[in-house]
PDB file of N, CA and C in Angstrom:
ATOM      1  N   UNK A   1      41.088   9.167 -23.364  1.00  0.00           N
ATOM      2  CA  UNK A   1      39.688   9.518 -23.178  1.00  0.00           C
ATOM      3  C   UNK A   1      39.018   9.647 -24.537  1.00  0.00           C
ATOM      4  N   UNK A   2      38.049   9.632 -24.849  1.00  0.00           N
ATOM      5  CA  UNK A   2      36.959   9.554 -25.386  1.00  0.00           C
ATOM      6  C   UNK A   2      36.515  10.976 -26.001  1.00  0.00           C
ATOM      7  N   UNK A   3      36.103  10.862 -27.131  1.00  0.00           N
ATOM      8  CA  UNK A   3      35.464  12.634 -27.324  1.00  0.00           C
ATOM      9  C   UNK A   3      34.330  12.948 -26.128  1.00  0.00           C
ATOM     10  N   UNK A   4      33.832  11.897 -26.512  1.00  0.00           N
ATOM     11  CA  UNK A   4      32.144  11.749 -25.923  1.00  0.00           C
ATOM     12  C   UNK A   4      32.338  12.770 -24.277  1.00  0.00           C
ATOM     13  N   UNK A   5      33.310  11.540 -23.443  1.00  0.00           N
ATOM     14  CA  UNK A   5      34.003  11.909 -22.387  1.00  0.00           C
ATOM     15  C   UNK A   5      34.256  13.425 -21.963  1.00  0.00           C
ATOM     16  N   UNK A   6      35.812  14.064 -22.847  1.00  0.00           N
ATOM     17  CA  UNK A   6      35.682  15.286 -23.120  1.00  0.00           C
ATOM     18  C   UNK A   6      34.898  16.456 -23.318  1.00  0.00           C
ATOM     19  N   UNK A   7      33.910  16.218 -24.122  1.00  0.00           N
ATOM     20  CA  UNK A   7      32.855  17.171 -24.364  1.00  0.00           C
ATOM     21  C   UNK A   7      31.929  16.563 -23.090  1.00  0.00           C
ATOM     22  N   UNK A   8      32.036  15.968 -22.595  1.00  0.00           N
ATOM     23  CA  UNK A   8      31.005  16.191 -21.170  1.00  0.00           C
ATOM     24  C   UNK A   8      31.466  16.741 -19.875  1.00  0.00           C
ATOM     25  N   UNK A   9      33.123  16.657 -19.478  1.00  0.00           N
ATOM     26  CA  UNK A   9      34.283  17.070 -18.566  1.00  0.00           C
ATOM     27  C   UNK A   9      33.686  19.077 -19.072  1.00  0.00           C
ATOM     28  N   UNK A  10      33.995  19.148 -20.252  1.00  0.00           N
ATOM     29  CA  UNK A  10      34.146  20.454 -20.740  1.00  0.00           C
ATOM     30  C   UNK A  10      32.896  21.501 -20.416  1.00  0.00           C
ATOM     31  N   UNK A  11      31.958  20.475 -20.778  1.00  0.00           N
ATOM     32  CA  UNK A  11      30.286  21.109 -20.260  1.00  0.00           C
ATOM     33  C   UNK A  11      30.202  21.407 -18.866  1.00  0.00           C
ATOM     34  N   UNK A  12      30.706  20.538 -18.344  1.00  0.00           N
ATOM     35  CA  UNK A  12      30.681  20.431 -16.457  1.00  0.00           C
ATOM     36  C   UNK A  12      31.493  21.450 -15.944  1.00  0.00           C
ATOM     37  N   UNK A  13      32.709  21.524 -16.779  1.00  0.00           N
ATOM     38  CA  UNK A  13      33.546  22.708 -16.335  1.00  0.00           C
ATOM     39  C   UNK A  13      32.852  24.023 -16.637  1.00  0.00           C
ATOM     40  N   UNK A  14      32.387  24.331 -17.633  1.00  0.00           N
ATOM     41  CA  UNK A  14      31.839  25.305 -18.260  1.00  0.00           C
ATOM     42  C   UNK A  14      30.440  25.899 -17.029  1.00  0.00           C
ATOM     43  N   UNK A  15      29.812  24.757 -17.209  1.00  0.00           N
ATOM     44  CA  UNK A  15      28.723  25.072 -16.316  1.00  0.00           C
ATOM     45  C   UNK A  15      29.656  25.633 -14.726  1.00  0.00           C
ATOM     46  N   UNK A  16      30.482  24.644 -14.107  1.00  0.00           N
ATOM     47  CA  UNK A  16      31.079  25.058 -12.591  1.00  0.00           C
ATOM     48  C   UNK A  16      31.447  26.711 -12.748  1.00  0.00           C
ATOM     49  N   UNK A  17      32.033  26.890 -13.906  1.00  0.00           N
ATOM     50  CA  UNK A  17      32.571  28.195 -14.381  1.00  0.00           C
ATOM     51  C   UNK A  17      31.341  29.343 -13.819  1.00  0.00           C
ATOM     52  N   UNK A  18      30.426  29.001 -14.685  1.00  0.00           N
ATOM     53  CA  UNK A  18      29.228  29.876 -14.806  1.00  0.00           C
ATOM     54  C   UNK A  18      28.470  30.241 -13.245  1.00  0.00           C
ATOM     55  N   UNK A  19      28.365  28.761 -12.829  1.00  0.00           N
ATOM     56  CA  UNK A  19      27.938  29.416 -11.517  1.00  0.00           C
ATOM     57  C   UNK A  19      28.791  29.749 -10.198  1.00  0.00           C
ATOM     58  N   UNK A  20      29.866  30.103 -10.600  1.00  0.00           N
ATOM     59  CA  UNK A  20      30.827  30.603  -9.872  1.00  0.00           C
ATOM     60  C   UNK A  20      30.851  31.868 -10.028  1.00  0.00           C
ATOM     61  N   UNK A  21      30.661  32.155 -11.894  1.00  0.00           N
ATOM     62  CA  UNK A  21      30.818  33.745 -12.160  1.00  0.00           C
ATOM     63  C   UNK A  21      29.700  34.733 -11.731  1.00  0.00           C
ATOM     64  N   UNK A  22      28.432  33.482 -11.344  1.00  0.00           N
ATOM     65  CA  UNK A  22      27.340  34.226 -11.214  1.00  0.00           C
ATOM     66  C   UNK A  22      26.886  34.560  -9.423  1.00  0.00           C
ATOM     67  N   UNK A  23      27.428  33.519  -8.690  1.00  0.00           N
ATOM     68  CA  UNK A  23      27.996  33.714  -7.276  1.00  0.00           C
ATOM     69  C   UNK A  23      28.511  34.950  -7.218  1.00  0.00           C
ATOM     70  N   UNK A  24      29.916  35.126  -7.647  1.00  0.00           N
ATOM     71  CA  UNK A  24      30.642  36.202  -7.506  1.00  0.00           C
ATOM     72  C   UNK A  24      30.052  37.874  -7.970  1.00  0.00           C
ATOM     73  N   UNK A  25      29.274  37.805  -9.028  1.00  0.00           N
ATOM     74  CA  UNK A  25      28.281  38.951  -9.088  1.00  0.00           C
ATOM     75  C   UNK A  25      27.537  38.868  -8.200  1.00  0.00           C
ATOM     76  N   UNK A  26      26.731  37.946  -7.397  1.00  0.00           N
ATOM     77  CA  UNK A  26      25.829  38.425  -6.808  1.00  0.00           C
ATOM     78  C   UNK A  26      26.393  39.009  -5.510  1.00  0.00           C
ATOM     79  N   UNK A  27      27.558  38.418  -5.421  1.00  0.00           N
ATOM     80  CA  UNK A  27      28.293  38.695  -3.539  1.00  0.00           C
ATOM     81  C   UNK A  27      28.601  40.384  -3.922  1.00  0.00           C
ATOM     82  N   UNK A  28      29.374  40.498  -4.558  1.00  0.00           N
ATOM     83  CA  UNK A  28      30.183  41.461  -5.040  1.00  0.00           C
ATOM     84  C   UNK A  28      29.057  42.958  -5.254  1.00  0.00           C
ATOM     85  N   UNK A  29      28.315  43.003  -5.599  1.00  0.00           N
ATOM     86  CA  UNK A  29      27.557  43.886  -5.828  1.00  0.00           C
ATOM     87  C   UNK A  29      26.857  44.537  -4.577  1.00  0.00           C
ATOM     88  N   UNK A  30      26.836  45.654  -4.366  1.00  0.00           N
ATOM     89  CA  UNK A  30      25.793  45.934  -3.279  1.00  0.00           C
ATOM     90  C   UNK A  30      24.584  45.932  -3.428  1.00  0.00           C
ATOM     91  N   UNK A  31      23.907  45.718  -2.866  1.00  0.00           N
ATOM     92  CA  UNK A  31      22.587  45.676  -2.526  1.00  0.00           C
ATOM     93  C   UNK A  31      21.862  46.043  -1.247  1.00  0.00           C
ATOM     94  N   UNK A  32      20.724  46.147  -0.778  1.00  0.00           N
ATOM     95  CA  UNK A  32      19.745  46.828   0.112  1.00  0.00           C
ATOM     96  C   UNK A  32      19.744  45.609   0.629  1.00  0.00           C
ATOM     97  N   UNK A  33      19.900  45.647   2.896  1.00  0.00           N
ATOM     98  CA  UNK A  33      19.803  44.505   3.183  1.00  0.00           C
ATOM     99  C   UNK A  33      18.426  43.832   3.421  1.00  0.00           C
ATOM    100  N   UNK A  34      18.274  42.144   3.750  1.00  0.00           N
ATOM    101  CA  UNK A  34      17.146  41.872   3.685  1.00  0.00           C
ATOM    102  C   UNK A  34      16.060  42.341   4.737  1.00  0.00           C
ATOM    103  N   UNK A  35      14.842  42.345   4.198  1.00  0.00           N
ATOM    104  CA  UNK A  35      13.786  43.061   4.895  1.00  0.00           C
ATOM    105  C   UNK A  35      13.780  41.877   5.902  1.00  0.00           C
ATOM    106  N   UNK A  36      12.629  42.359   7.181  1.00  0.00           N
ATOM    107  CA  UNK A  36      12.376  41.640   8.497  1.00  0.00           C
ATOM    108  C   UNK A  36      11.499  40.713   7.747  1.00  0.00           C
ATOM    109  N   UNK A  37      10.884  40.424   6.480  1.00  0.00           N
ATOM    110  CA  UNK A  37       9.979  39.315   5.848  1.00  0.00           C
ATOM    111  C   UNK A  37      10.705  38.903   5.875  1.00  0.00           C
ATOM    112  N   UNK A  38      12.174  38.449   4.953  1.00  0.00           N
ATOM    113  CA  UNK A  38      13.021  38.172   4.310  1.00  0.00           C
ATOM    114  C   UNK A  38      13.442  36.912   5.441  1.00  0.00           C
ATOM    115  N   UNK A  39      13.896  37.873   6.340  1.00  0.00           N
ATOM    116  CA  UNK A  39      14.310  36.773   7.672  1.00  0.00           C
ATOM    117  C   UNK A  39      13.606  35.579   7.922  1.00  0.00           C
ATOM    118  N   UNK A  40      12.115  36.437   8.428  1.00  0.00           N
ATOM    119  CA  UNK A  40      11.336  35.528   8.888  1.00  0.00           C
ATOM    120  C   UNK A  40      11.044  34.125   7.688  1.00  0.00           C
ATOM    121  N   UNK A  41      10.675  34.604   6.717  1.00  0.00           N
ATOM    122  CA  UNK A  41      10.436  33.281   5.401  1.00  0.00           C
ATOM    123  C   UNK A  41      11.673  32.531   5.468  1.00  0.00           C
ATOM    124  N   UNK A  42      13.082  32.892   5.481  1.00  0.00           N
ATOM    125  CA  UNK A  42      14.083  31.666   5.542  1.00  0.00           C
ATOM    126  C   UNK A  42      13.885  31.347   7.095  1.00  0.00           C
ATOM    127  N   UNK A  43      13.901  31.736   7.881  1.00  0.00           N
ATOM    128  CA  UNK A  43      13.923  30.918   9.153  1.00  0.00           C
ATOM    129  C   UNK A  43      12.541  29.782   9.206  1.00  0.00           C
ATOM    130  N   UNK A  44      11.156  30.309   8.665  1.00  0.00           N
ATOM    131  CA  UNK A  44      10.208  29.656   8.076  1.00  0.00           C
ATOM    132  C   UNK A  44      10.829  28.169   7.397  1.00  0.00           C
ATOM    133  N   UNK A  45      11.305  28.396   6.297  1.00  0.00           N
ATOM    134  CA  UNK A  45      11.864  27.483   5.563  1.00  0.00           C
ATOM    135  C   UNK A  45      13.064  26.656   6.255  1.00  0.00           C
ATOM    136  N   UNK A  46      13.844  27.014   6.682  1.00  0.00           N
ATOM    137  CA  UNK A  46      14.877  26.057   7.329  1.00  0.00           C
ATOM    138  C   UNK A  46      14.293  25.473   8.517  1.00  0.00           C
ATOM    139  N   UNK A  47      12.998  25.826   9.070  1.00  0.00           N
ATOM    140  CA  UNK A  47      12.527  25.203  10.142  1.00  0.00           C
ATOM    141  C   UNK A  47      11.858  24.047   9.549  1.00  0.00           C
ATOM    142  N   UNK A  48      10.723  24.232   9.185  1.00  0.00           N
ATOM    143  CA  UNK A  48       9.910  23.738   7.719  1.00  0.00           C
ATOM    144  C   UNK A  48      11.132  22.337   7.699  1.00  0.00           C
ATOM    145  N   UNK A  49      11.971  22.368   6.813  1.00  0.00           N
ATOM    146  CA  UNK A  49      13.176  21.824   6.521  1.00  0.00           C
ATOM    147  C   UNK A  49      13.645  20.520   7.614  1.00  0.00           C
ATOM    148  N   UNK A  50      13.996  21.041   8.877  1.00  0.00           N
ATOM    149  CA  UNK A  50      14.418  20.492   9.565  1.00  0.00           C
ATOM    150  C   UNK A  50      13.259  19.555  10.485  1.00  0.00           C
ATOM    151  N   UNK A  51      11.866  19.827  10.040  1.00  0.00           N
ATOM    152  CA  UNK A  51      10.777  19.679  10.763  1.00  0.00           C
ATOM    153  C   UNK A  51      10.435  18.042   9.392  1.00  0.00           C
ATOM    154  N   UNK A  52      10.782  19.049   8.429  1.00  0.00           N
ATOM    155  CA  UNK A  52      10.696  17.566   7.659  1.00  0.00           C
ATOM    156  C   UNK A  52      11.148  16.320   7.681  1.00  0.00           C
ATOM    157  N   UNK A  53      12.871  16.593   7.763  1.00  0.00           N
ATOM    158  CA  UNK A  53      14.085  15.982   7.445  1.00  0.00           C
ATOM    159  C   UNK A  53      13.416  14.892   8.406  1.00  0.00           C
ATOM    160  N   UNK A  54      13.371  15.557  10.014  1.00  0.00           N
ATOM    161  CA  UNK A  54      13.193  14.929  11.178  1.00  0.00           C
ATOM    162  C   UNK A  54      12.309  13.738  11.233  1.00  0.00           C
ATOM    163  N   UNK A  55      10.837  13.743  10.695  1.00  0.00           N
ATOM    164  CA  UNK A  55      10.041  13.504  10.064  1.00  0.00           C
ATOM    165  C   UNK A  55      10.354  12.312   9.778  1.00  0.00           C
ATOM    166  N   UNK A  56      11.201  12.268   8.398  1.00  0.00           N
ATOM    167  CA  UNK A  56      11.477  11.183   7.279  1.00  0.00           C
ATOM    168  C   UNK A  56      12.202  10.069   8.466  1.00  0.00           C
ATOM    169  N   UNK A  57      13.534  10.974   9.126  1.00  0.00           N
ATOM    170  CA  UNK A  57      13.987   9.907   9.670  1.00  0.00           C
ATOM    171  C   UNK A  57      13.207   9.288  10.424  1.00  0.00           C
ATOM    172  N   UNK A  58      12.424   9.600  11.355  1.00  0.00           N
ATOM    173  CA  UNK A  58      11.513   8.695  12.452  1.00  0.00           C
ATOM    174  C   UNK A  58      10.820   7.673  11.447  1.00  0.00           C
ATOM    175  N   UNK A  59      10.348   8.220  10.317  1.00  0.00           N
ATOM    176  CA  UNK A  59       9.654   6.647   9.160  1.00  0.00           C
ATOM    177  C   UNK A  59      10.361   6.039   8.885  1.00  0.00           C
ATOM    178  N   UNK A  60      12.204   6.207   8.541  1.00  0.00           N
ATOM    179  CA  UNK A  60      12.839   5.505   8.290  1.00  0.00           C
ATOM    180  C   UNK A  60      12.987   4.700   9.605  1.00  0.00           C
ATOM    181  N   UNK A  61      13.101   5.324  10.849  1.00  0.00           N
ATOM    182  CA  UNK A  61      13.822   4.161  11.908  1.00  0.00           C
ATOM    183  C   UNK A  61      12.485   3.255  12.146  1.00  0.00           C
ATOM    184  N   UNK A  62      11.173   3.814  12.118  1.00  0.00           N
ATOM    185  CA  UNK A  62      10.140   2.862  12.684  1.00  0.00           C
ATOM    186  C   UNK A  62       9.614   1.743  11.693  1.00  0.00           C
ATOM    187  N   UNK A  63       9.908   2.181  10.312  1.00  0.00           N
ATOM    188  CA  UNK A  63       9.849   1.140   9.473  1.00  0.00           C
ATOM    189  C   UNK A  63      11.041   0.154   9.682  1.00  0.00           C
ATOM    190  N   UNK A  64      12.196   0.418   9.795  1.00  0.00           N
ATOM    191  CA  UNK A  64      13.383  -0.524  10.211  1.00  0.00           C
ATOM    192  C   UNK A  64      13.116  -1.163  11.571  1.00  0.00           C
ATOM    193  N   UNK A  65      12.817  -0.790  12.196  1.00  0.00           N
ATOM    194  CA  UNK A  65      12.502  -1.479  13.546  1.00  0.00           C
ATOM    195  C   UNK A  65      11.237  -2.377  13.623  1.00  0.00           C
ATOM    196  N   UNK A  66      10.040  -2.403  12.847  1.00  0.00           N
ATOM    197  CA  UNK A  66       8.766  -2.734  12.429  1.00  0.00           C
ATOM    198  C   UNK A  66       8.909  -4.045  11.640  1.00  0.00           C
ATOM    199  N   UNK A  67      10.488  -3.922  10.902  1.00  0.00           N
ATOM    200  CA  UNK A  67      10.725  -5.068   9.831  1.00  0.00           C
ATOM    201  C   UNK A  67      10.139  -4.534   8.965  1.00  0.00           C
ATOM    202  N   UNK A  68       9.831  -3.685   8.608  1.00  0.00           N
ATOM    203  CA  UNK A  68       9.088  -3.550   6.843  1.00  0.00           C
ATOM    204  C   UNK A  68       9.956  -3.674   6.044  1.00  0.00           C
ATOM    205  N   UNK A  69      11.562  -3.685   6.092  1.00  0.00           N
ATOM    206  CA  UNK A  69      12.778  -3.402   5.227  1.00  0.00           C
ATOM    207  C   UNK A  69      13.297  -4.657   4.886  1.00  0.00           C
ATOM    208  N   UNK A  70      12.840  -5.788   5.914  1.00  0.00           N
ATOM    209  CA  UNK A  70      12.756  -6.934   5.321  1.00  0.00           C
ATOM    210  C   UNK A  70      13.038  -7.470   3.960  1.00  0.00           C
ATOM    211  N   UNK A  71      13.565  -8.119   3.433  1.00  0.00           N
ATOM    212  CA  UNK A  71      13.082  -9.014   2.136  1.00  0.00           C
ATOM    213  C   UNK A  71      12.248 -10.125   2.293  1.00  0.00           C
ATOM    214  N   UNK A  72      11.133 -10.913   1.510  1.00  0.00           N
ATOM    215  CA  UNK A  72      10.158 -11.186   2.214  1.00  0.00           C
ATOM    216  C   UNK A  72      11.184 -12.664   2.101  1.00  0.00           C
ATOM    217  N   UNK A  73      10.425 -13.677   2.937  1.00  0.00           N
ATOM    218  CA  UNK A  73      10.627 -14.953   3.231  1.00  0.00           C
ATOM    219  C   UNK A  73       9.323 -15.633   3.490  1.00  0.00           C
ATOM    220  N   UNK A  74       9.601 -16.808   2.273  1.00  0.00           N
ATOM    221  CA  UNK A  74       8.489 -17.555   2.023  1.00  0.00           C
ATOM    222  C   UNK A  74       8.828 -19.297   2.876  1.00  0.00           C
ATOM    223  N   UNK A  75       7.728 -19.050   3.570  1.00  0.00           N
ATOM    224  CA  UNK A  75       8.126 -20.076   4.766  1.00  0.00           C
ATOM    225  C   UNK A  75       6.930 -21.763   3.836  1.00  0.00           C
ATOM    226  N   UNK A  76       7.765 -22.407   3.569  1.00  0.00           N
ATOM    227  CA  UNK A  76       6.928 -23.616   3.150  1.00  0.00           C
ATOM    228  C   UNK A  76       6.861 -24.787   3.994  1.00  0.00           C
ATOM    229  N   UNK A  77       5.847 -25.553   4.137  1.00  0.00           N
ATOM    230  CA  UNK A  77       4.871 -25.850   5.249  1.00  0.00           C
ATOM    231  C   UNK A  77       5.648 -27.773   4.469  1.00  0.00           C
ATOM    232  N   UNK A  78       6.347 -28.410   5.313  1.00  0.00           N
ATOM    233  CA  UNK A  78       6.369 -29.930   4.691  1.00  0.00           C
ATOM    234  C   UNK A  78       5.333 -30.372   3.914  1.00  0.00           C
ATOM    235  N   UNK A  79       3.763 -30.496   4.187  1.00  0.00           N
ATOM    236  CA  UNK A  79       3.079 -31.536   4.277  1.00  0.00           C
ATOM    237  C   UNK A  79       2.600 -30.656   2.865  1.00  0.00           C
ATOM    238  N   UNK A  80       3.070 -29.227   1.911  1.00  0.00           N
ATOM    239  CA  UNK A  80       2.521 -28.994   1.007  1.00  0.00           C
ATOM    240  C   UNK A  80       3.625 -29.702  -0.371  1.00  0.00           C
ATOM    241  N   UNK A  81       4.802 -30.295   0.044  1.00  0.00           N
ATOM    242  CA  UNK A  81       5.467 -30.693  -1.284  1.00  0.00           C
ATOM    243  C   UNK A  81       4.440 -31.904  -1.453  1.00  0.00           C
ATOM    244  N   UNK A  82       4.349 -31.683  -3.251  1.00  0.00           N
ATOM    245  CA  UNK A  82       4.380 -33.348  -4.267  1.00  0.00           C
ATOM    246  C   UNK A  82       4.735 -34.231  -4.245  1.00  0.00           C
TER     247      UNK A  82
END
C-alpha cells in the first residue's frame, strides 16, 4: 500500500473511532426523556420522509413507463441522404 492509501484507511478509522466514542456518550449518559413535542416532530419528520421517498418513486416509475429514460433515437428519413 501506498502512504497516500494509509493515511486515508487511518483518517477513516479515526473518524469511525470518534463517532462511535461519541454514540456511546450520548447512550450512556442519562438524560430527561423526550418531551410530547419531541415525539410529535420525529413522527412529523419520518412521515414527511416517507411521504417524500414515495413521491420520488411514483416520478421515477411514471417517467420509466412514459419513456422519458429513453436514449434518444434519431430516425432518418431515405429520401434525406446525398
Amino acid at each position: 500500500m501506498r502512504a497516500g492509501s494509509i493515511a486515508v484507511l487511518v483518517i477513516l478509522v479515526a473518524l469511525l473511532a470518534a463517532a462511535g466514542w461519541y454514540a456511546y456518550e450520548g447512550l450512556a449518559t442519562g438524560s430527561a426523556p423526550m418531551p410530547t413535542a419531541g415525539y410529535v416532530a420525529l413522527a412529523a419528520g419520518a412521515g414527511f420522509a416517507i411521504v417524500i421517498g414515495a413521491g420520488l418513486m411514483a416520478l421515477l416509475f411514471y417517467s420509466s413507463r412514459r419513456g422519458y429514460d429513453e436514449p434518444p433515437r434519431y430516425e432518418q428519413n431515405p429520401d434525406d441522404n446525398p
